[in-house]
C-alpha atoms as a PDB file:
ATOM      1  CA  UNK A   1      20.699 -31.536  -5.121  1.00  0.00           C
ATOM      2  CA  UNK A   2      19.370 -28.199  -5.880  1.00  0.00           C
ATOM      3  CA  UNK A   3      18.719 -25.847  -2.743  1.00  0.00           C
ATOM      4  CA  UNK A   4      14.972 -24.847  -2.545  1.00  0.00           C
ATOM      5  CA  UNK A   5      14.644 -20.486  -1.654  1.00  0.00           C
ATOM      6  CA  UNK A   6      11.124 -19.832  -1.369  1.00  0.00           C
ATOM      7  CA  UNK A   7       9.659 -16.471  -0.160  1.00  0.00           C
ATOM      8  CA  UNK A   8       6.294 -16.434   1.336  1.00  0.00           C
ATOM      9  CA  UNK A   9       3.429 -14.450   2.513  1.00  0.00           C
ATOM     10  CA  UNK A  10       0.654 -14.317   4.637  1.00  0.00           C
ATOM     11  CA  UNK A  11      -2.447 -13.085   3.166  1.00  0.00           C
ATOM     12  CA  UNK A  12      -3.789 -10.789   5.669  1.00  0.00           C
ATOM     13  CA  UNK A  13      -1.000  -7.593   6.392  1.00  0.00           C
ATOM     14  CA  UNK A  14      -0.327  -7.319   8.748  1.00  0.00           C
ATOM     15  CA  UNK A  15      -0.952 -10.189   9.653  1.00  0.00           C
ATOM     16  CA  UNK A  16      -0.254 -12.892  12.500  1.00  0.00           C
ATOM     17  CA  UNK A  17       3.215 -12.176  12.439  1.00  0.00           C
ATOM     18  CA  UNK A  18       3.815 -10.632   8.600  1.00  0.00           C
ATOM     19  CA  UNK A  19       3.761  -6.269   8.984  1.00  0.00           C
ATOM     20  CA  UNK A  20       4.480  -6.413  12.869  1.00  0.00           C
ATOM     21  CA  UNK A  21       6.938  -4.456  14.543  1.00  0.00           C
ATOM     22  CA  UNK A  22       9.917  -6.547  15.605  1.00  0.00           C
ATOM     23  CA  UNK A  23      11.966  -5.868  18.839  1.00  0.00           C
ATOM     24  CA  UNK A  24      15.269  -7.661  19.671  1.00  0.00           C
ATOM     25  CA  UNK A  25      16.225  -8.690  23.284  1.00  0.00           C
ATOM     26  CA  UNK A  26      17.324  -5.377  24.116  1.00  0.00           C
ATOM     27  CA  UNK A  27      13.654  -4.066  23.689  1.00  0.00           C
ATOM     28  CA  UNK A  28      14.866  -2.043  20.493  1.00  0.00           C
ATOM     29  CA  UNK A  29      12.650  -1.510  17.508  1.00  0.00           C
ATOM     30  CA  UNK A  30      14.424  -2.607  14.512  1.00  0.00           C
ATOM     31  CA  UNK A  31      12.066  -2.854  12.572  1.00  0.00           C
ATOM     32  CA  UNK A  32       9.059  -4.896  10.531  1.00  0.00           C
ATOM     33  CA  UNK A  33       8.662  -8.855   9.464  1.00  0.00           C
ATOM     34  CA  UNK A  34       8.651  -8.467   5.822  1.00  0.00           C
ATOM     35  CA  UNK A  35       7.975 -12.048   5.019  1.00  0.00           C
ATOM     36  CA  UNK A  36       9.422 -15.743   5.253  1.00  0.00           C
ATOM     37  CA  UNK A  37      12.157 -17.302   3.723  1.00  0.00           C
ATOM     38  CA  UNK A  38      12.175 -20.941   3.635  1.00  0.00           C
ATOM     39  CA  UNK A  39      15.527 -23.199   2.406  1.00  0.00           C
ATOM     40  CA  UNK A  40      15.399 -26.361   1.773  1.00  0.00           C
ATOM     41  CA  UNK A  41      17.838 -28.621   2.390  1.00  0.00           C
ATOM     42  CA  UNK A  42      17.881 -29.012   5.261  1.00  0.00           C
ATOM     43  CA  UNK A  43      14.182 -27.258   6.103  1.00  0.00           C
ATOM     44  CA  UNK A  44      15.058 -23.763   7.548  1.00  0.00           C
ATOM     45  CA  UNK A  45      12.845 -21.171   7.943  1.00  0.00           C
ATOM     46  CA  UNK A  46      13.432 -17.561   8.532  1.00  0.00           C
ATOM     47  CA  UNK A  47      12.064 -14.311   9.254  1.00  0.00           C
ATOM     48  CA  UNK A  48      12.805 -11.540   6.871  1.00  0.00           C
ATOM     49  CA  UNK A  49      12.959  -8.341   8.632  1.00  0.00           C
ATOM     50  CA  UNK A  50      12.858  -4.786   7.195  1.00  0.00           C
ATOM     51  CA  UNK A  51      15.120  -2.415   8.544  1.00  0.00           C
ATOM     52  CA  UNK A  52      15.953   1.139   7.445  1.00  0.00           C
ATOM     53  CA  UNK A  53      17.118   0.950   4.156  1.00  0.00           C
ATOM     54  CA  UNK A  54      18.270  -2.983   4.752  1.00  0.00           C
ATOM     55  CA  UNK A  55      16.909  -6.227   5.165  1.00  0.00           C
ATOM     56  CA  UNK A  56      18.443  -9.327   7.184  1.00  0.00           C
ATOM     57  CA  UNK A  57      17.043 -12.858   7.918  1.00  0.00           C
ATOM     58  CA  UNK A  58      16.604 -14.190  11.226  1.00  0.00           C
ATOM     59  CA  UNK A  59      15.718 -18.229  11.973  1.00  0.00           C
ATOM     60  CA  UNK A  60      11.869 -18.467  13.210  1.00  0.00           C
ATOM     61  CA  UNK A  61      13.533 -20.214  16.115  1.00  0.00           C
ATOM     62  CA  UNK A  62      14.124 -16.695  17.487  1.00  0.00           C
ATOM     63  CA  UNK A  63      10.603 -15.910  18.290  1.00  0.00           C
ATOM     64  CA  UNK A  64      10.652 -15.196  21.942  1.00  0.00           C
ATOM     65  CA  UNK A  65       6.948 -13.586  22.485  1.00  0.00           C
ATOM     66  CA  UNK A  66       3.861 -12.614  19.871  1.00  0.00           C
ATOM     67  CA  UNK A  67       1.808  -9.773  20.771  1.00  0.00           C
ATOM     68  CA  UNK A  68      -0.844  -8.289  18.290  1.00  0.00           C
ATOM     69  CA  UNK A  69       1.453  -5.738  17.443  1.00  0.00           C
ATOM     70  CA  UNK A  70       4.809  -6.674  18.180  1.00  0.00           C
ATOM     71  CA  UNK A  71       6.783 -10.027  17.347  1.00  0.00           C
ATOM     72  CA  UNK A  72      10.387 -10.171  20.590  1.00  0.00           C
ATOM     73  CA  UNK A  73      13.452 -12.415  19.361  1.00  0.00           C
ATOM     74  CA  UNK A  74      15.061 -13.588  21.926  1.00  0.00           C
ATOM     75  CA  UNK A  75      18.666 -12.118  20.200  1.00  0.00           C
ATOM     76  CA  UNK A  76      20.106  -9.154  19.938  1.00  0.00           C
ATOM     77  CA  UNK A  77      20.106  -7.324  15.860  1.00  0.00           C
ATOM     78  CA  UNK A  78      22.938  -5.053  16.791  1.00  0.00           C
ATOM     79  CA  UNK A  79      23.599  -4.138  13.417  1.00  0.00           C
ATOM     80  CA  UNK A  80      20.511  -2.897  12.858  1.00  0.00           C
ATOM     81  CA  UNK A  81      19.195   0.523  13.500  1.00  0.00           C
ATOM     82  CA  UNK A  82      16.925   1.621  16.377  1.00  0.00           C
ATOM     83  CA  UNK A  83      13.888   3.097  15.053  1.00  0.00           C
ATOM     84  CA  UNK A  84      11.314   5.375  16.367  1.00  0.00           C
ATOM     85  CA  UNK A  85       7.786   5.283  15.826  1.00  0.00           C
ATOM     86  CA  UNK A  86       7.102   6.992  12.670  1.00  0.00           C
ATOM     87  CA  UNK A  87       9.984   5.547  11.116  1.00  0.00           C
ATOM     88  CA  UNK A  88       8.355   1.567  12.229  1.00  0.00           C
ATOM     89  CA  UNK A  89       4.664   3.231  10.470  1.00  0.00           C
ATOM     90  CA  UNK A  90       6.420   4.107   7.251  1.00  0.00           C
ATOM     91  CA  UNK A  91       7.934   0.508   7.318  1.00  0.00           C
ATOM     92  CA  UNK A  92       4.847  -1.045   7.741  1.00  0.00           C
ATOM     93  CA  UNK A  93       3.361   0.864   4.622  1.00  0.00           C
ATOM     94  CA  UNK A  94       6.441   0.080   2.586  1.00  0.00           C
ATOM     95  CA  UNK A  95       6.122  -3.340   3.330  1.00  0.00           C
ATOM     96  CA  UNK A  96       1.986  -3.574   2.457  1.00  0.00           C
ATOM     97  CA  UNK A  97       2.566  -1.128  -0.868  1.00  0.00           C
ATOM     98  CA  UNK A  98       5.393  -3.927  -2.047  1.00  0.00           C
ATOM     99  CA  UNK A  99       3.557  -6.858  -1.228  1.00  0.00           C
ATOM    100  CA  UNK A 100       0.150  -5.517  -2.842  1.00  0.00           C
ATOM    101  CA  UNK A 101       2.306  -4.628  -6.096  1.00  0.00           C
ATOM    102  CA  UNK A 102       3.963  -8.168  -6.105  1.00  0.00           C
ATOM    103  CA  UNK A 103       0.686  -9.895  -5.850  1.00  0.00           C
ATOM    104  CA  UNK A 104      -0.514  -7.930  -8.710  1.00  0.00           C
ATOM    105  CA  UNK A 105       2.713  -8.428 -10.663  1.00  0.00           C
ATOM    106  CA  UNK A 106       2.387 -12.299 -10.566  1.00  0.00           C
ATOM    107  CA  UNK A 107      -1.803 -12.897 -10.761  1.00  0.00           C
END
């Protein structure tokens, strides 16, 4: 059986969890949910999250706490960067200017 790899998006960015600023256990900033990723089989979804200059899944399991700016996983992303504020703004711009353009691309 083929393996399903979708990609999804909320339409509002941010929105309630798409173009928020994620934080790991260690209360680092790492960076911004880009999207979803779901695979199917078996059903698994995960969070995509932007980084500086990378992007890594993490399973929607993780989710420790929703604010209505910032998404906590209840892991640590050690591999990821620690970013500072204007770095996590930029991200968040990135992310809307890429999903605006893909929209476009594919209506």
């Amino acid at each position: 059986m083929a393996v399903l790899n979708l990609i999804v998006h909320e339409l509002a960015i941010p929105g309630r969890i798409q173009g928020k600023e994620i934080v790991d256990v260690n209360i680092r900033k790492i960076g911004v949910i880009r999207g979803f990723r779901i695979k199917f089989p078996p059903l698994r979804v995960y969070l995509i999250i932007r980084g500086k200059n990378t992007e890594t899944e993490v399973p929607i399991e993780s989710i420790d706490k929703i604010t209505s700016n910032v998404v906590k996983i209840n892991m640590p992303l050690d591999n990821l960067e620690e970013l500072g504020p204007n770095d996590i703004l930029e991200l968040i711009k990135e992310v809307k200017d890429e999903i605006i353009t893909e929209v476009q691309f594919y209506s």
